[in-house]
N, C-alpha and C. Protein backbone atom coordinates (compact mmCIF):
# COMPACT_ATOMS: atom_id res chain seq x y z
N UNK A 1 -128.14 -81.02 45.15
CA UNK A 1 -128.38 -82.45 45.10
C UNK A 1 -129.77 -82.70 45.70
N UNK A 2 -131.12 -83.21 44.95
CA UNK A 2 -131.93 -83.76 45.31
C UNK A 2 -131.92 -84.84 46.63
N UNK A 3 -133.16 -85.09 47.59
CA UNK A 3 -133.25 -85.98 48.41
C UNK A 3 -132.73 -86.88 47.81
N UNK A 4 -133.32 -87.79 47.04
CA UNK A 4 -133.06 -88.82 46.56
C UNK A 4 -131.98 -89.45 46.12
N UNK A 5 -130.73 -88.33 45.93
CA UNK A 5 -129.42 -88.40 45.36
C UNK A 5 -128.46 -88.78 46.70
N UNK A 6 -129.22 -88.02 47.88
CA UNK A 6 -128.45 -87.90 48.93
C UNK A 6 -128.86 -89.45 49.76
N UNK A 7 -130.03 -89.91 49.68
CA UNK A 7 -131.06 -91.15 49.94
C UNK A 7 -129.90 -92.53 49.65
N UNK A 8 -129.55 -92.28 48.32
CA UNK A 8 -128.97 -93.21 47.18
C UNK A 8 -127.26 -93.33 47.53
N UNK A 9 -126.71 -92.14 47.77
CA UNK A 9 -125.44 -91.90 48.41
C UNK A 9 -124.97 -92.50 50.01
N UNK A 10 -126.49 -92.09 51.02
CA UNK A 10 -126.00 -92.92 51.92
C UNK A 10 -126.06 -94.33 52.00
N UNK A 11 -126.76 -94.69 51.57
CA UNK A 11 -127.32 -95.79 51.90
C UNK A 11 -125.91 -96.56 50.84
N UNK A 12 -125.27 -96.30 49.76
CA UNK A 12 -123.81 -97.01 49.54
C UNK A 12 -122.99 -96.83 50.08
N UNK A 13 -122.81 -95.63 50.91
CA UNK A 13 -122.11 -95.92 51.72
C UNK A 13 -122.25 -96.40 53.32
N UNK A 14 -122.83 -96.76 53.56
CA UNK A 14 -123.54 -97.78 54.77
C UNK A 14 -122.90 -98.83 54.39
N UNK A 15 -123.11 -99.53 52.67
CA UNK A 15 -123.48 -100.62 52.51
C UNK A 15 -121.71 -100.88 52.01
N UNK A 16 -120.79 -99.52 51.55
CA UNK A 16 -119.73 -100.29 51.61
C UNK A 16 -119.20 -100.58 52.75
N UNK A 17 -119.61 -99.05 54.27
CA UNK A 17 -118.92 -99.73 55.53
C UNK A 17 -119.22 -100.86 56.14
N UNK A 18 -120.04 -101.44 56.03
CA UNK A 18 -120.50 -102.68 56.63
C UNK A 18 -119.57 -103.70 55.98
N UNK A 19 -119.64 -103.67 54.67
CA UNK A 19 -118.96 -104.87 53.64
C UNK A 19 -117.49 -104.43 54.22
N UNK A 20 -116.97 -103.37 54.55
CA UNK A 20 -115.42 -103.74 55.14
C UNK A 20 -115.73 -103.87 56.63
N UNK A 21 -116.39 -104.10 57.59
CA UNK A 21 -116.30 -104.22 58.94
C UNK A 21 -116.30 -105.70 58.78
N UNK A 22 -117.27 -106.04 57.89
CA UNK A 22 -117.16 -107.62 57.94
C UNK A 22 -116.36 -107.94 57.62
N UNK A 23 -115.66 -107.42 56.43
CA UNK A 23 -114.24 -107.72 55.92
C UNK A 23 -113.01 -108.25 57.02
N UNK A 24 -113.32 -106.97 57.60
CA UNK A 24 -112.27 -106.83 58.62
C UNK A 24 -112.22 -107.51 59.82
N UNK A 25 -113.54 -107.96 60.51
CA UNK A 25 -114.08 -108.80 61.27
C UNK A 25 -113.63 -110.58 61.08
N UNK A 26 -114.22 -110.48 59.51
CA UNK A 26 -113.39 -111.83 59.20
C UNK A 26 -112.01 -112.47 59.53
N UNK A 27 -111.08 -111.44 59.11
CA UNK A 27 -109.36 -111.68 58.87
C UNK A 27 -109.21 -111.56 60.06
N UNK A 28 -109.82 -110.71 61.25
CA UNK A 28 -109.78 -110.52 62.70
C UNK A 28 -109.77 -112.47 63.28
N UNK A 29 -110.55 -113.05 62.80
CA UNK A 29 -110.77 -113.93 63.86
C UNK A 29 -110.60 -115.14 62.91
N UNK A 30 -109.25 -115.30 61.38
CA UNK A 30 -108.83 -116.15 61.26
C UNK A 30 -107.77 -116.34 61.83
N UNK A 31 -107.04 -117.66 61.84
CA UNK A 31 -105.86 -117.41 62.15
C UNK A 31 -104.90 -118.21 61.19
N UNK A 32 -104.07 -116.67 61.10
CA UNK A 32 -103.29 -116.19 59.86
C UNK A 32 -101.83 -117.54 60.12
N UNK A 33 -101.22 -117.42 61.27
CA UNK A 33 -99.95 -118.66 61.59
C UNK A 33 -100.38 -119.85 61.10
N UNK A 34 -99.35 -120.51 61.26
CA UNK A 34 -99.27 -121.94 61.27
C UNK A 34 -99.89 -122.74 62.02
N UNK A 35 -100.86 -124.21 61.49
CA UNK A 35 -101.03 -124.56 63.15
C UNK A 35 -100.35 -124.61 63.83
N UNK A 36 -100.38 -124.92 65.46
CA UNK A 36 -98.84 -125.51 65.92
C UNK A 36 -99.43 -126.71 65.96
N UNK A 37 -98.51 -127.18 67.11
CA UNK A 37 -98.07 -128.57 67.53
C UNK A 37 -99.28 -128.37 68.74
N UNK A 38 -100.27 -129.10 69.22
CA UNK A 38 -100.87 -129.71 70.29
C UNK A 38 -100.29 -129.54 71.31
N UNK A 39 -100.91 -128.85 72.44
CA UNK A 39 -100.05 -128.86 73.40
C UNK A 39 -100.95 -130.06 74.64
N UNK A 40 -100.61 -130.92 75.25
CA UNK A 40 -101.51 -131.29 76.33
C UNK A 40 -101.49 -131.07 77.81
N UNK A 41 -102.80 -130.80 77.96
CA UNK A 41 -103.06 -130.00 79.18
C UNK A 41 -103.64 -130.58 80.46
N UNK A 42 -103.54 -130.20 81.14
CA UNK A 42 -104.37 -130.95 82.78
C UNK A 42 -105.66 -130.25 82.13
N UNK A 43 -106.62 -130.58 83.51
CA UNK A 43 -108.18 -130.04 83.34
C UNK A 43 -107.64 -129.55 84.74
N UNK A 44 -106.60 -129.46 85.95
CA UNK A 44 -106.56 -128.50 86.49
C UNK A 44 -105.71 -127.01 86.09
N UNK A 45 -105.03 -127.46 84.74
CA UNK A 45 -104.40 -126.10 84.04
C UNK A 45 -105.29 -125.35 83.59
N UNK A 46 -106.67 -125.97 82.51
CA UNK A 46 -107.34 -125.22 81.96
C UNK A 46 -108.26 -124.86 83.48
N UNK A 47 -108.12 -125.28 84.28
CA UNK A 47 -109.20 -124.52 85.15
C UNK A 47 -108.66 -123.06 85.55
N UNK A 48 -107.67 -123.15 85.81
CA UNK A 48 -106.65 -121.66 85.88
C UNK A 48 -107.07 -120.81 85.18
N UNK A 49 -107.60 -120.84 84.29
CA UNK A 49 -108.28 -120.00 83.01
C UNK A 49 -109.56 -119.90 82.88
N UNK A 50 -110.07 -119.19 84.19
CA UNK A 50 -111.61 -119.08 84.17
C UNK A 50 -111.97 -117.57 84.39
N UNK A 51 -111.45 -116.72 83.61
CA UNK A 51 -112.14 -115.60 83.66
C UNK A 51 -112.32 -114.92 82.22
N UNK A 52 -113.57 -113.77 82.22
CA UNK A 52 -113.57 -113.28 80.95
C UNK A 52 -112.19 -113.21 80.10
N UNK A 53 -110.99 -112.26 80.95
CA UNK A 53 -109.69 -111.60 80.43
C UNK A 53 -109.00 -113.00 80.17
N UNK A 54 -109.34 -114.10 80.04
CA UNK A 54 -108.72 -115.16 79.99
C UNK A 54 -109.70 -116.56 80.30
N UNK A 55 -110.49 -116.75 79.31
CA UNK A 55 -111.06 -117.78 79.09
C UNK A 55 -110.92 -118.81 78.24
N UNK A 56 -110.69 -120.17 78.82
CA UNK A 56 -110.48 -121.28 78.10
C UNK A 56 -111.23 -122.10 78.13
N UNK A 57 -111.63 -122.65 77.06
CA UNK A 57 -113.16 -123.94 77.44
C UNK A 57 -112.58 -125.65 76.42
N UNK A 58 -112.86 -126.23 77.67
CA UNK A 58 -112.91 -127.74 77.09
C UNK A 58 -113.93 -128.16 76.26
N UNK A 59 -114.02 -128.26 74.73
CA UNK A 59 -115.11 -128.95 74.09
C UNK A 59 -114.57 -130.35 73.43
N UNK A 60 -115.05 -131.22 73.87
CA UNK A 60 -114.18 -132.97 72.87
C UNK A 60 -113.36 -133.00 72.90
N UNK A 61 -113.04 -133.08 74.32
CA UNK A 61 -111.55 -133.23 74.70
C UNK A 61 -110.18 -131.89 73.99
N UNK A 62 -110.98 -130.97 73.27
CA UNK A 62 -109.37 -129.70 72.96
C UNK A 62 -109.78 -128.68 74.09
N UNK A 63 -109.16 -127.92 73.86
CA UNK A 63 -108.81 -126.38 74.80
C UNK A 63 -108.43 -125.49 73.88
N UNK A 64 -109.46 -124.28 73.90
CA UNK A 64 -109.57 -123.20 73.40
C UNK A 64 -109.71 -122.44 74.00
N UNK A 65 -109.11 -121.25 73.80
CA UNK A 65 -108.79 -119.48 74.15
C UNK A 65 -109.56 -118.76 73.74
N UNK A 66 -111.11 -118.70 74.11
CA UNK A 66 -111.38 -117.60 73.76
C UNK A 66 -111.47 -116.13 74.24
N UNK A 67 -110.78 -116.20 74.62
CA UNK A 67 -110.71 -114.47 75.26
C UNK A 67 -111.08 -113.44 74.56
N UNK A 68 -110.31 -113.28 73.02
CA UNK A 68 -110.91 -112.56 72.18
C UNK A 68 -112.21 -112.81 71.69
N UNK A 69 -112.67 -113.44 71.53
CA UNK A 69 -113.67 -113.77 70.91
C UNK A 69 -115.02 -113.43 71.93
N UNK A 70 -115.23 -113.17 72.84
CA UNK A 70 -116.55 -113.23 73.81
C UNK A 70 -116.82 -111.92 73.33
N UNK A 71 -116.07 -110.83 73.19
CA UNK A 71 -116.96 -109.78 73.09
C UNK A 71 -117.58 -109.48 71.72
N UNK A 72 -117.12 -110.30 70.65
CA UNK A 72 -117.81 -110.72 69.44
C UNK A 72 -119.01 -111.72 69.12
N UNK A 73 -119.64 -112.28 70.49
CA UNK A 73 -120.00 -113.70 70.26
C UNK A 73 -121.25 -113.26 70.04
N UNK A 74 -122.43 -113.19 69.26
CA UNK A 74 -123.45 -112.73 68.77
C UNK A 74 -124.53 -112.59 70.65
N UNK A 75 -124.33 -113.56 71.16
CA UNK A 75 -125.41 -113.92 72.63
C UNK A 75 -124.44 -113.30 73.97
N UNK A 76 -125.35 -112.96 75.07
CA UNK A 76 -124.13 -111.98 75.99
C UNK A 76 -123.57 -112.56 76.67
N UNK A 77 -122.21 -111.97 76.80
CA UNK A 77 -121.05 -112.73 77.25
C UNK A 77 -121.03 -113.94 78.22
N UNK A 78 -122.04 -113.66 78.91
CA UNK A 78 -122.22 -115.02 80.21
C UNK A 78 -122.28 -116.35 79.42
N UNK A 79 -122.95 -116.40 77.98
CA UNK A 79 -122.82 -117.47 77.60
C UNK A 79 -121.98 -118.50 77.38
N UNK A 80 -120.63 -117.60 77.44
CA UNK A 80 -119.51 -118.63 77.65
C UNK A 80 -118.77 -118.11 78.98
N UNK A 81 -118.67 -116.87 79.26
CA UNK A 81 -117.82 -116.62 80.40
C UNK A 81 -118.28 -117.64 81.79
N UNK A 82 -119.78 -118.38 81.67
CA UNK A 82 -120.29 -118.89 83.08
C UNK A 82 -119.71 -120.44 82.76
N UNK A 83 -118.61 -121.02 81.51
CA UNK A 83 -118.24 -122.20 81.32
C UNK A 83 -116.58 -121.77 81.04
N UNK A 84 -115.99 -120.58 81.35
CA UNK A 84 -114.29 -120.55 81.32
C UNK A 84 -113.72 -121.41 82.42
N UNK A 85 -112.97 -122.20 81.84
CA UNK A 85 -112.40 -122.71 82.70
C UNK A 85 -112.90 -124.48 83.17
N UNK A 86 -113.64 -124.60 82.05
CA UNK A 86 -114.47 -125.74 82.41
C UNK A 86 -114.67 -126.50 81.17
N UNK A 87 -114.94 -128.05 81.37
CA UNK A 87 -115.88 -128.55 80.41
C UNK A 87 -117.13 -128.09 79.97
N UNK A 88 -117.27 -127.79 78.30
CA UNK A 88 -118.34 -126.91 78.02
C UNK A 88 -118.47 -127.65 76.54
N UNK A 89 -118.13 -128.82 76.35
CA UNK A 89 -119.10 -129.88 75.07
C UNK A 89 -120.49 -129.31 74.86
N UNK A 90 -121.03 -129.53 76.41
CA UNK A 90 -123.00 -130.22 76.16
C UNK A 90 -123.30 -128.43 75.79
N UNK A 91 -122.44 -127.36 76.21
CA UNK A 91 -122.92 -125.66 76.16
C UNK A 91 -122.95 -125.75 74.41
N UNK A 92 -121.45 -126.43 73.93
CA UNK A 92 -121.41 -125.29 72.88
C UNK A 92 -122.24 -126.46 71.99
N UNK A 93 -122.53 -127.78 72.03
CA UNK A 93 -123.10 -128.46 71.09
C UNK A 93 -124.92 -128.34 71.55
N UNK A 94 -125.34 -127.63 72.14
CA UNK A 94 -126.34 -127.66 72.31
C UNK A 94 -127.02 -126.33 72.54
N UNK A 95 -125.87 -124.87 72.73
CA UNK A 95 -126.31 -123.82 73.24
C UNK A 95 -127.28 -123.87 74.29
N UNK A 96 -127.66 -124.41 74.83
CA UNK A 96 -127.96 -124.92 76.22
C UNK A 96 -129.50 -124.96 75.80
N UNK A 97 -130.06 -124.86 74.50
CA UNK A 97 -131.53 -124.80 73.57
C UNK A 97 -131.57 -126.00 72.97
N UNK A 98 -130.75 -127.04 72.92
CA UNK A 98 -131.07 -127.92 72.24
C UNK A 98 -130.32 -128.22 70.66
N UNK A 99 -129.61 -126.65 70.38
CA UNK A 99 -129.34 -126.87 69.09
C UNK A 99 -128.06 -126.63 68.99
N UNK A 100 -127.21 -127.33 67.81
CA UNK A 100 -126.16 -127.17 68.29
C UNK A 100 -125.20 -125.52 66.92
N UNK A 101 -124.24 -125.44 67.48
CA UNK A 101 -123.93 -124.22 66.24
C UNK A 101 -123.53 -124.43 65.10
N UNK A 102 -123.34 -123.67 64.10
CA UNK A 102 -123.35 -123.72 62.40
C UNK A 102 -122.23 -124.23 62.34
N UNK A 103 -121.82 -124.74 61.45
CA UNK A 103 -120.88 -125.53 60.50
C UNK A 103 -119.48 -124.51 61.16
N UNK A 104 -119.93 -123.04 60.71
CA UNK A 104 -118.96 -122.29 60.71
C UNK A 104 -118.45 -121.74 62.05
N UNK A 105 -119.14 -121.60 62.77
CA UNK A 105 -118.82 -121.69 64.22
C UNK A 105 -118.03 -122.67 64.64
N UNK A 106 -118.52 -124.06 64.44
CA UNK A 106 -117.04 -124.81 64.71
C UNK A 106 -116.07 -124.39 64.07
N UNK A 107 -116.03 -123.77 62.90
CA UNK A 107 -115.06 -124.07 62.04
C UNK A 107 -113.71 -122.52 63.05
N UNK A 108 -114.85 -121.77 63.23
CA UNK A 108 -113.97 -120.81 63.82
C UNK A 108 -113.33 -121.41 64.93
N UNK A 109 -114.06 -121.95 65.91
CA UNK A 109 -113.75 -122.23 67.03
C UNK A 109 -112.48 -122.67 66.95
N UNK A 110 -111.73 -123.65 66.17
CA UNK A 110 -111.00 -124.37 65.56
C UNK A 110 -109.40 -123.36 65.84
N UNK A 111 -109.72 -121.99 65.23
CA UNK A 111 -108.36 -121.11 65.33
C UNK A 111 -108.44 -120.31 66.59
N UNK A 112 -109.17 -121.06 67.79
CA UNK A 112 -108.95 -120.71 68.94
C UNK A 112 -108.36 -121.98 69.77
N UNK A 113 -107.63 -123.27 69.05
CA UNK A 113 -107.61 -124.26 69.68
C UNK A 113 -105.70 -123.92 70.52
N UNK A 114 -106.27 -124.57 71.28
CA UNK A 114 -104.89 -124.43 72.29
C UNK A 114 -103.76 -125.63 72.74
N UNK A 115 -104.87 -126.68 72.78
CA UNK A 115 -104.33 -127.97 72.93
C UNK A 115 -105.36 -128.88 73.05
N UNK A 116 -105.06 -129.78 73.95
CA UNK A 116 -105.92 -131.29 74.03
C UNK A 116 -105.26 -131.92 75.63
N UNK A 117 -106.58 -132.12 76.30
CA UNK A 117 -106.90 -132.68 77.04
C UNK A 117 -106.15 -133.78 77.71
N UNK A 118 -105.06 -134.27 78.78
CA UNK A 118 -104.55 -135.30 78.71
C UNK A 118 -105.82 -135.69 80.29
N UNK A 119 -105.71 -136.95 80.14
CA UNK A 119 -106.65 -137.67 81.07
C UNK A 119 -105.82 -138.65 82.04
């Protein structure tokens, strides 16, 4: 087999493992259940939940779990682990740069929701 054969060979297969990591990455961080039902929470319950192994963040009044999700989050982990357990609206609508995240980022965020805020 020529370089070029072998050139041409890896490089499809690179390009199919990637196309299933993403694959797999995807279905990883939908969520496959039902919604539930809303649960409502203190802001001293979600404070209980301030560590990496268990992080929950208040954005617009819901509560989300991301625990799984930090070690996937493209920026390093402090970016949310330094707001578990806390109100974190102005973090995630602004990434603390001014800008706020893609369409689809909320959209994920969404199958990390836990409940809602009682005041």
């Amino acid at each position: 087999m020529n370089s070029r054969r072998v050139v041409v060979v890896a490089v499809l297969a690179f390009v199919l493992a990637w196309g299933t990591l993403v694959s797999l990455a995807v279905q990883r961080f939908r969520n496959p259940a039902a919604p539930r039902e809303a649960r409502l929470l203190s802001r001293a319950e979600v404070a209980h939940h301030d560590r990496p192994e268990d992080c929950w963040l208040v954005i617009r009044g819901k509560v989300y779990d991301v625990s799984d999700y930090i070690s996937a989050h493209p920026a390093p982990p402090r970016t949310i682990t330094d707001h578990c357990g806390k109100e974190s609206t102005m973090a995630f609508e602004t990434k603390e740069r001014g800008r706020s995240h893609s369409p689809q980022a909320w959209q994920l965020l969404e199958t990390y929701l836990v409940g809602e805020v009682r005041d």
